[in-house]
N, C-alpha and C. Protein backbone atom coordinates (compact mmCIF):
# COMPACT_ATOMS: atom_id res chain seq x y z
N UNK A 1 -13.55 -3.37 -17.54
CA UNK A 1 -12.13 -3.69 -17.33
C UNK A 1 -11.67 -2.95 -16.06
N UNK A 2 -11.00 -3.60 -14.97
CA UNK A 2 -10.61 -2.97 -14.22
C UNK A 2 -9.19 -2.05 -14.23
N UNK A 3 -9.04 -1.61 -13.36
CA UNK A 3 -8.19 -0.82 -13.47
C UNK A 3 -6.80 -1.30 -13.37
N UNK A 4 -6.35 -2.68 -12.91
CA UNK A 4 -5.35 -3.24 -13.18
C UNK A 4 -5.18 -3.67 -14.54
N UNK A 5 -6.29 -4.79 -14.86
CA UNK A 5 -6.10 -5.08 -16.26
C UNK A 5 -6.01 -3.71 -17.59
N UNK A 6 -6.04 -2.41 -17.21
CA UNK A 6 -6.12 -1.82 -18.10
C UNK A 6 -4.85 -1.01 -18.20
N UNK A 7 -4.25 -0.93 -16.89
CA UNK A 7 -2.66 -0.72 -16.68
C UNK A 7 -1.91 -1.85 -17.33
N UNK A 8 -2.45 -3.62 -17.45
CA UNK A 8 -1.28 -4.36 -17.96
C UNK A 8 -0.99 -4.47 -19.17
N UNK A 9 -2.36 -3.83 -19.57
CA UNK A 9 -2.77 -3.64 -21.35
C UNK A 9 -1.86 -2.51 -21.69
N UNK A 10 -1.89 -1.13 -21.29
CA UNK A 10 -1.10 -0.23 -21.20
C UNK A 10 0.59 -0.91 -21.56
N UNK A 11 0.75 -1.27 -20.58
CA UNK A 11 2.14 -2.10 -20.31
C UNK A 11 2.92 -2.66 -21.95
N UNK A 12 1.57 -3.67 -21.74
CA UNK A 12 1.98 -4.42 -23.21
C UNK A 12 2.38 -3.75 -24.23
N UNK A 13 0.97 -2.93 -24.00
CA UNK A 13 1.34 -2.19 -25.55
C UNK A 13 2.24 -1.18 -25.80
N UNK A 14 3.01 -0.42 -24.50
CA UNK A 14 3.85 0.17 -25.01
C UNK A 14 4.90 -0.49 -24.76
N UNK A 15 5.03 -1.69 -24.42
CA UNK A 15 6.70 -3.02 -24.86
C UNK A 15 6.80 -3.79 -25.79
N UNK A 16 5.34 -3.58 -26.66
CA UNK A 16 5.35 -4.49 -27.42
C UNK A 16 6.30 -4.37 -28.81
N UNK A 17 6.86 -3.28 -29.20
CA UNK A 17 7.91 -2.90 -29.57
C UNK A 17 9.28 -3.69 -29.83
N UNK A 18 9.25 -3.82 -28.25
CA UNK A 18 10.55 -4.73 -27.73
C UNK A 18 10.20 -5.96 -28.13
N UNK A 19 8.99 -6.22 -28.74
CA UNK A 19 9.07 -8.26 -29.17
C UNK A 19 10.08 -8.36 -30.21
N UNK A 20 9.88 -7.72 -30.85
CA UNK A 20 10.30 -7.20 -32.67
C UNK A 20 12.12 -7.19 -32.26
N UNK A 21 12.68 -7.17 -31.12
CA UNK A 21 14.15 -7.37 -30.80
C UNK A 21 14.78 -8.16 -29.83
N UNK A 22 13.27 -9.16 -29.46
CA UNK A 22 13.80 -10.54 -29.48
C UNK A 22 12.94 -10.32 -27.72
N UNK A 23 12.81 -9.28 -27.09
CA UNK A 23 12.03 -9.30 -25.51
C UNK A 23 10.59 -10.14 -25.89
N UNK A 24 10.76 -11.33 -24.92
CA UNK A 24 9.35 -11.79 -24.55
C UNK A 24 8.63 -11.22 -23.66
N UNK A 25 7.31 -10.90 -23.39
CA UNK A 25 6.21 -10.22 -22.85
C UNK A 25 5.31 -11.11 -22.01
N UNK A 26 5.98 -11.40 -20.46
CA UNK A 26 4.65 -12.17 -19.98
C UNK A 26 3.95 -11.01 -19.17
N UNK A 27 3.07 -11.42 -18.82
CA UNK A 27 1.48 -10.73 -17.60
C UNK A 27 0.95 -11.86 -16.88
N UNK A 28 1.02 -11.45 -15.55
CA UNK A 28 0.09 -12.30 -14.38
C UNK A 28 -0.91 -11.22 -14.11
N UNK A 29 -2.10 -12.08 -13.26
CA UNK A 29 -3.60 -11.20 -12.82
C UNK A 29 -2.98 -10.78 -11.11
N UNK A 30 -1.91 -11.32 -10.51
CA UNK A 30 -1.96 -11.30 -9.07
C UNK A 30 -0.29 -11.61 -8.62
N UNK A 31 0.27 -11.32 -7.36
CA UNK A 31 1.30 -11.38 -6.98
C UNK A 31 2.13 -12.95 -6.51
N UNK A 32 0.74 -13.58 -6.35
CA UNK A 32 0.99 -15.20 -6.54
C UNK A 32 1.30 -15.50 -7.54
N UNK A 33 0.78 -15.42 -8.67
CA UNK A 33 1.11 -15.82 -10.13
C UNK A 33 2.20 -14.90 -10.37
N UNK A 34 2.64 -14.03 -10.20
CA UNK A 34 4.11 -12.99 -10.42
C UNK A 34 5.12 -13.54 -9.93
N UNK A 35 4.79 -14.19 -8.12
CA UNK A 35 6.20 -14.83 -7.53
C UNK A 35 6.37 -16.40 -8.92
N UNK A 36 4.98 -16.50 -8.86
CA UNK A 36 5.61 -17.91 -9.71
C UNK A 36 6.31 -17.81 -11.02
N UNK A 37 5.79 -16.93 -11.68
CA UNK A 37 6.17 -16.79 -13.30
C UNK A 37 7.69 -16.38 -12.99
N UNK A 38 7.95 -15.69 -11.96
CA UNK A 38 9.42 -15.30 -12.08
C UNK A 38 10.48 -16.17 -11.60
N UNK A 39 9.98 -17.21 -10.63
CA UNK A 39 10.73 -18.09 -10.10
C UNK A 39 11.03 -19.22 -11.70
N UNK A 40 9.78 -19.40 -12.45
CA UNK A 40 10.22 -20.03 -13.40
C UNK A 40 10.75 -19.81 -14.71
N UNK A 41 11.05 -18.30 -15.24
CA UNK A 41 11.12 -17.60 -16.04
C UNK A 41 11.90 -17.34 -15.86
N UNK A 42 12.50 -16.53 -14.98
CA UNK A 42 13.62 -15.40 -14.44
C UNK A 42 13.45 -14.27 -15.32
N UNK A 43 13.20 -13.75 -15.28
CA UNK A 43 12.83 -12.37 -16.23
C UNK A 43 14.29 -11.65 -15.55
N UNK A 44 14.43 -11.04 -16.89
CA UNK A 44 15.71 -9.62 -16.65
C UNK A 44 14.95 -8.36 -15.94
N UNK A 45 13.82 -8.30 -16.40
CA UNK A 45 12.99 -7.29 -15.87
C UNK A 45 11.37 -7.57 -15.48
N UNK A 46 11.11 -7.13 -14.30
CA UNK A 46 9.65 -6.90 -14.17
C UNK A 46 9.52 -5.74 -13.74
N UNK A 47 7.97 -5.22 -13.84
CA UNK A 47 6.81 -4.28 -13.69
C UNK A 47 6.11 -4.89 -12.65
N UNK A 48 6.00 -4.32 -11.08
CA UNK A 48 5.28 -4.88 -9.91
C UNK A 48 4.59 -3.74 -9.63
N UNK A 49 3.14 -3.76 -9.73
CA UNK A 49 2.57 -3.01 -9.00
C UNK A 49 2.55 -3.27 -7.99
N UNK A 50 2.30 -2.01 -6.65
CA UNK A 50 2.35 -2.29 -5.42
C UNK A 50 1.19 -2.81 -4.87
N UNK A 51 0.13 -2.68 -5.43
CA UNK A 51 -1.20 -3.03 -5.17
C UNK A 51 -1.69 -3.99 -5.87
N UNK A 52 -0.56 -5.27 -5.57
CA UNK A 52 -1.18 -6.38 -6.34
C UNK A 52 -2.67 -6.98 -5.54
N UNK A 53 -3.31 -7.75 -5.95
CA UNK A 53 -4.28 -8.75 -5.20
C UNK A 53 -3.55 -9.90 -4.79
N UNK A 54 -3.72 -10.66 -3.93
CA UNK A 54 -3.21 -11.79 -3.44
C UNK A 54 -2.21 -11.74 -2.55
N UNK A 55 -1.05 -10.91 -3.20
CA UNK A 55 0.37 -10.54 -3.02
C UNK A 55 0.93 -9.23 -2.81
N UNK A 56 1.09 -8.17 -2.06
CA UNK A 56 1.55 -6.84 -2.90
C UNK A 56 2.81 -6.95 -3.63
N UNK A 57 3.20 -6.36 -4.33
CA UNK A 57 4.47 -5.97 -4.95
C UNK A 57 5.34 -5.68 -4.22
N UNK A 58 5.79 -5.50 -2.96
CA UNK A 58 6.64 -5.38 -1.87
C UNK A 58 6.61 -6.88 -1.76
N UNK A 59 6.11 -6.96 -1.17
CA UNK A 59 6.13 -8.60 -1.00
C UNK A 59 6.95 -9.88 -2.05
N UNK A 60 6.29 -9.94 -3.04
CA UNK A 60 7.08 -10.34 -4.20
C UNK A 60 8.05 -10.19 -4.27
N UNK A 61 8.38 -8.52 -4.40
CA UNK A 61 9.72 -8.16 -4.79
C UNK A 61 10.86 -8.70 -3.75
N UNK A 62 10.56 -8.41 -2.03
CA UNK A 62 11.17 -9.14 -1.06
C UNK A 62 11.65 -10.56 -1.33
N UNK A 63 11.09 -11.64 -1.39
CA UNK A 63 10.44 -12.82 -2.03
C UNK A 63 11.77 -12.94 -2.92
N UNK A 64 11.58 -12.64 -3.87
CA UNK A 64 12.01 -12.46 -5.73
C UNK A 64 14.17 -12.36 -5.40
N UNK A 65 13.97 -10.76 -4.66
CA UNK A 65 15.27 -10.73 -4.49
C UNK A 65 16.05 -11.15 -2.80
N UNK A 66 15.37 -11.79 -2.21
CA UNK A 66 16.31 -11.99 -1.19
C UNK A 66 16.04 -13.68 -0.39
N UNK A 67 14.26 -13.71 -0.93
CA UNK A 67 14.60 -15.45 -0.58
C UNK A 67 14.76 -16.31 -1.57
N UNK A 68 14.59 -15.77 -2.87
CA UNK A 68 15.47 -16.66 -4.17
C UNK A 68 16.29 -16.13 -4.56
N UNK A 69 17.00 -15.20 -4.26
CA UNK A 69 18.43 -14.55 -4.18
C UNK A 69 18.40 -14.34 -6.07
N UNK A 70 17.66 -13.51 -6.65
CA UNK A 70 17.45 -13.54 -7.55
C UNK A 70 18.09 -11.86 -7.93
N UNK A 71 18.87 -11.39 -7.42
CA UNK A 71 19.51 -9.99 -7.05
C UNK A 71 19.31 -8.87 -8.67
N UNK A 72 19.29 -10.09 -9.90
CA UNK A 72 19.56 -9.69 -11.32
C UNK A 72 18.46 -9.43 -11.40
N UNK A 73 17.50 -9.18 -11.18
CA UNK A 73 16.26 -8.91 -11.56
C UNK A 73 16.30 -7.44 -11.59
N UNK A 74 15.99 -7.11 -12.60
CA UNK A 74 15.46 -5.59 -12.63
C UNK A 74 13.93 -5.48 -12.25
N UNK A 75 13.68 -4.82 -11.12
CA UNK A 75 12.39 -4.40 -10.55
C UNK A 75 12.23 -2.85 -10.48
N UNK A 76 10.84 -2.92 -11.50
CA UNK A 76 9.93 -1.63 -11.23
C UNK A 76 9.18 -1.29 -10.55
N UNK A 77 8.69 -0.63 -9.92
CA UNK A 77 7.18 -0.89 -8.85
C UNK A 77 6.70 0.24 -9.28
N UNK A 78 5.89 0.00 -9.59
CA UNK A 78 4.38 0.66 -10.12
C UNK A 78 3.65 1.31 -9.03
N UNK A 79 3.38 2.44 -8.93
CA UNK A 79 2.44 3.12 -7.46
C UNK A 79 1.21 4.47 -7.94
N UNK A 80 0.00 4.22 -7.69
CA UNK A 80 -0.51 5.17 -8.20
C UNK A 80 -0.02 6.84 -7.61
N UNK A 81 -0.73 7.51 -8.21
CA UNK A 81 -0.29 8.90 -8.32
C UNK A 81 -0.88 9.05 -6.58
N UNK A 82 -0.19 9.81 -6.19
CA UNK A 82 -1.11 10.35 -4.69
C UNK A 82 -0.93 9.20 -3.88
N UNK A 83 -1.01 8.12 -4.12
CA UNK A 83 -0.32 7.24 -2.60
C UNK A 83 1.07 7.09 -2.59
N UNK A 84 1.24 6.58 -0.96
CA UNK A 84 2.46 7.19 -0.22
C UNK A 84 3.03 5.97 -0.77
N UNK A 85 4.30 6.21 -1.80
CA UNK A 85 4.95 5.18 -1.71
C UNK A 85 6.05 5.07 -0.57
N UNK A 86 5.90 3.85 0.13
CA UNK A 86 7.11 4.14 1.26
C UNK A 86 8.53 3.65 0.31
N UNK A 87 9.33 4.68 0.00
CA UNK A 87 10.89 4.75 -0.78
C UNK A 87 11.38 3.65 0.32
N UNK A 88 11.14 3.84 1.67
CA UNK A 88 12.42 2.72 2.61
C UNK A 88 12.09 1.55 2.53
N UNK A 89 10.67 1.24 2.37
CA UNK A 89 10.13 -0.42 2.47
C UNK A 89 10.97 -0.58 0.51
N UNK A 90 10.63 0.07 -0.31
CA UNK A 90 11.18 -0.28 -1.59
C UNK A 90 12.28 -0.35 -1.68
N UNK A 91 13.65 0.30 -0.90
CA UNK A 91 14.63 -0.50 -0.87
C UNK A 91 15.00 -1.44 -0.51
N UNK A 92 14.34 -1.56 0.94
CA UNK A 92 14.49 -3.24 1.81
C UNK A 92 14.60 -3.87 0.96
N UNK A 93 13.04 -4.04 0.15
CA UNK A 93 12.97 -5.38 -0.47
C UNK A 93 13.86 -5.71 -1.79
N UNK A 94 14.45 -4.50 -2.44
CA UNK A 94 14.87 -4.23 -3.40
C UNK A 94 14.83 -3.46 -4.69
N UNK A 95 13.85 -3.46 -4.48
CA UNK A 95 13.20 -2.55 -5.81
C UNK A 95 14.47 -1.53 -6.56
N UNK A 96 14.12 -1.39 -7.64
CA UNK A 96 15.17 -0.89 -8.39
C UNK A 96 14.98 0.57 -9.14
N UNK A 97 13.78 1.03 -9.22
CA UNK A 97 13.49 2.13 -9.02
C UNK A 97 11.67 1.92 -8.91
N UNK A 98 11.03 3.09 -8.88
CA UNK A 98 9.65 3.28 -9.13
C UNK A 98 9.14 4.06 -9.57
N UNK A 99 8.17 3.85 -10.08
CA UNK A 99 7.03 4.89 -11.85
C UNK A 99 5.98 5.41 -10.60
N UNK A 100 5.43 5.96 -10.96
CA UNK A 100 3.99 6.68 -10.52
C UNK A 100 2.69 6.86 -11.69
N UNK A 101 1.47 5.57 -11.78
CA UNK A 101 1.04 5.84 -12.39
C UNK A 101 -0.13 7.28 -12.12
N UNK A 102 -0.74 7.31 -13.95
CA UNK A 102 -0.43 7.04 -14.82
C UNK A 102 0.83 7.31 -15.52
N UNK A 103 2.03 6.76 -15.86
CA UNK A 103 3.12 7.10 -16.59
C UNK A 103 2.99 7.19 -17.62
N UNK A 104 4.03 8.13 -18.49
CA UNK A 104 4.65 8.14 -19.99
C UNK A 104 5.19 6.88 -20.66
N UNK A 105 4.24 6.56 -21.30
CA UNK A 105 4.69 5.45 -22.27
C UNK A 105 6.33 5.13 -22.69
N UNK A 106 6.11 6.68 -23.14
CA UNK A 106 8.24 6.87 -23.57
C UNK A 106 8.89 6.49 -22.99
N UNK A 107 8.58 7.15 -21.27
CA UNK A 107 9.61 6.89 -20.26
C UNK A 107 9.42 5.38 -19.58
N UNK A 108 8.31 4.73 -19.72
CA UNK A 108 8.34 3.53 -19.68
C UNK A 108 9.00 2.92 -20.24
N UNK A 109 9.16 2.49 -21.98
CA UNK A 109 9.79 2.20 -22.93
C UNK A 109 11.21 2.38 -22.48
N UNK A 110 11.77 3.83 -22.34
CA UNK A 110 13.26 3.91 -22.09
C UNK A 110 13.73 3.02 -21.14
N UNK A 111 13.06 3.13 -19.49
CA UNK A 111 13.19 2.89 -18.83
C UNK A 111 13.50 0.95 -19.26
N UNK A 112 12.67 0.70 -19.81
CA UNK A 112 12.89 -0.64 -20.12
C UNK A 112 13.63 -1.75 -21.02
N UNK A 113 14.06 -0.16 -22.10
CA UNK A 113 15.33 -0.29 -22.77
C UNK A 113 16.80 0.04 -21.51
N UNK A 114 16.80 0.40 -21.10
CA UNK A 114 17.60 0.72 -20.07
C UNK A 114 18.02 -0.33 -19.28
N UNK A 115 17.02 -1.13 -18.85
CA UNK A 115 16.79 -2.14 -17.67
C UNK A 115 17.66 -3.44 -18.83
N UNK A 116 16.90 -3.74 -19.55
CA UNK A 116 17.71 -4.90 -20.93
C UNK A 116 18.93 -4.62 -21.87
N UNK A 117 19.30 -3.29 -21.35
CA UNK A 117 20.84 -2.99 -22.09
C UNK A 117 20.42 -2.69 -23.72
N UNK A 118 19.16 -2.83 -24.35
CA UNK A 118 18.75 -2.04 -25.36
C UNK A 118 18.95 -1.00 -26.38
């Protein structure tokens, strides 16, 4: 399992919580399939890693909130521990705050109760 798929597993399982109060739970493999699922979904919230394949998560997120003017989106960006997240490129595009993995489950969870008014 790579190391993405084992972060989205991560993900799931500590939101999966939130099914049980009505949050649906999607996952894409790549930032192509992320711009799409959200253009057709609209999610209240996503989880973008910055190091997507295909796509980065900057990218998307750019994309997401300013050429589908999708502003409601709550965006996370995901960045491993020790790389440079650039904070100025994550506001450009929008981003709404950012985690540093590996993160706290809890503070994930809150964070995502937070984001859905929870």
């Amino acid at each position: 399992m790579d190391d993405e798929a084992h972060i989205r597993l991560l993900i799931e399982q500590t939101l999966e919580e939130l099914e049980d109060e009505g949050v649906e739970i999607l996952t894409t493999e790549n930032g192509e399939e992320a711009l799409e699922m959200i253009r057709a979904e609209k999610p209240n919230l996503v989880f973008l890693d910055v190091m997507l394949p295909k796509m980065n998560g900057f990218d998307v997120c750019q994309r997401v909130k300013h050429e589908l003017g999708m502003r409601d989106v709550y965006v996370v960006m995901l960045t491993a521990k020790g790389q440079e997240f650039d904070k100025q490129r994550g506001e450009e595009v929008g981003a709404n705050i950012y985690m540093t993995k590996p993160f706290d489950p809890d503070e994930l969870l809150a964070r995502a109760r937070t984001a859905l008014g929870l």
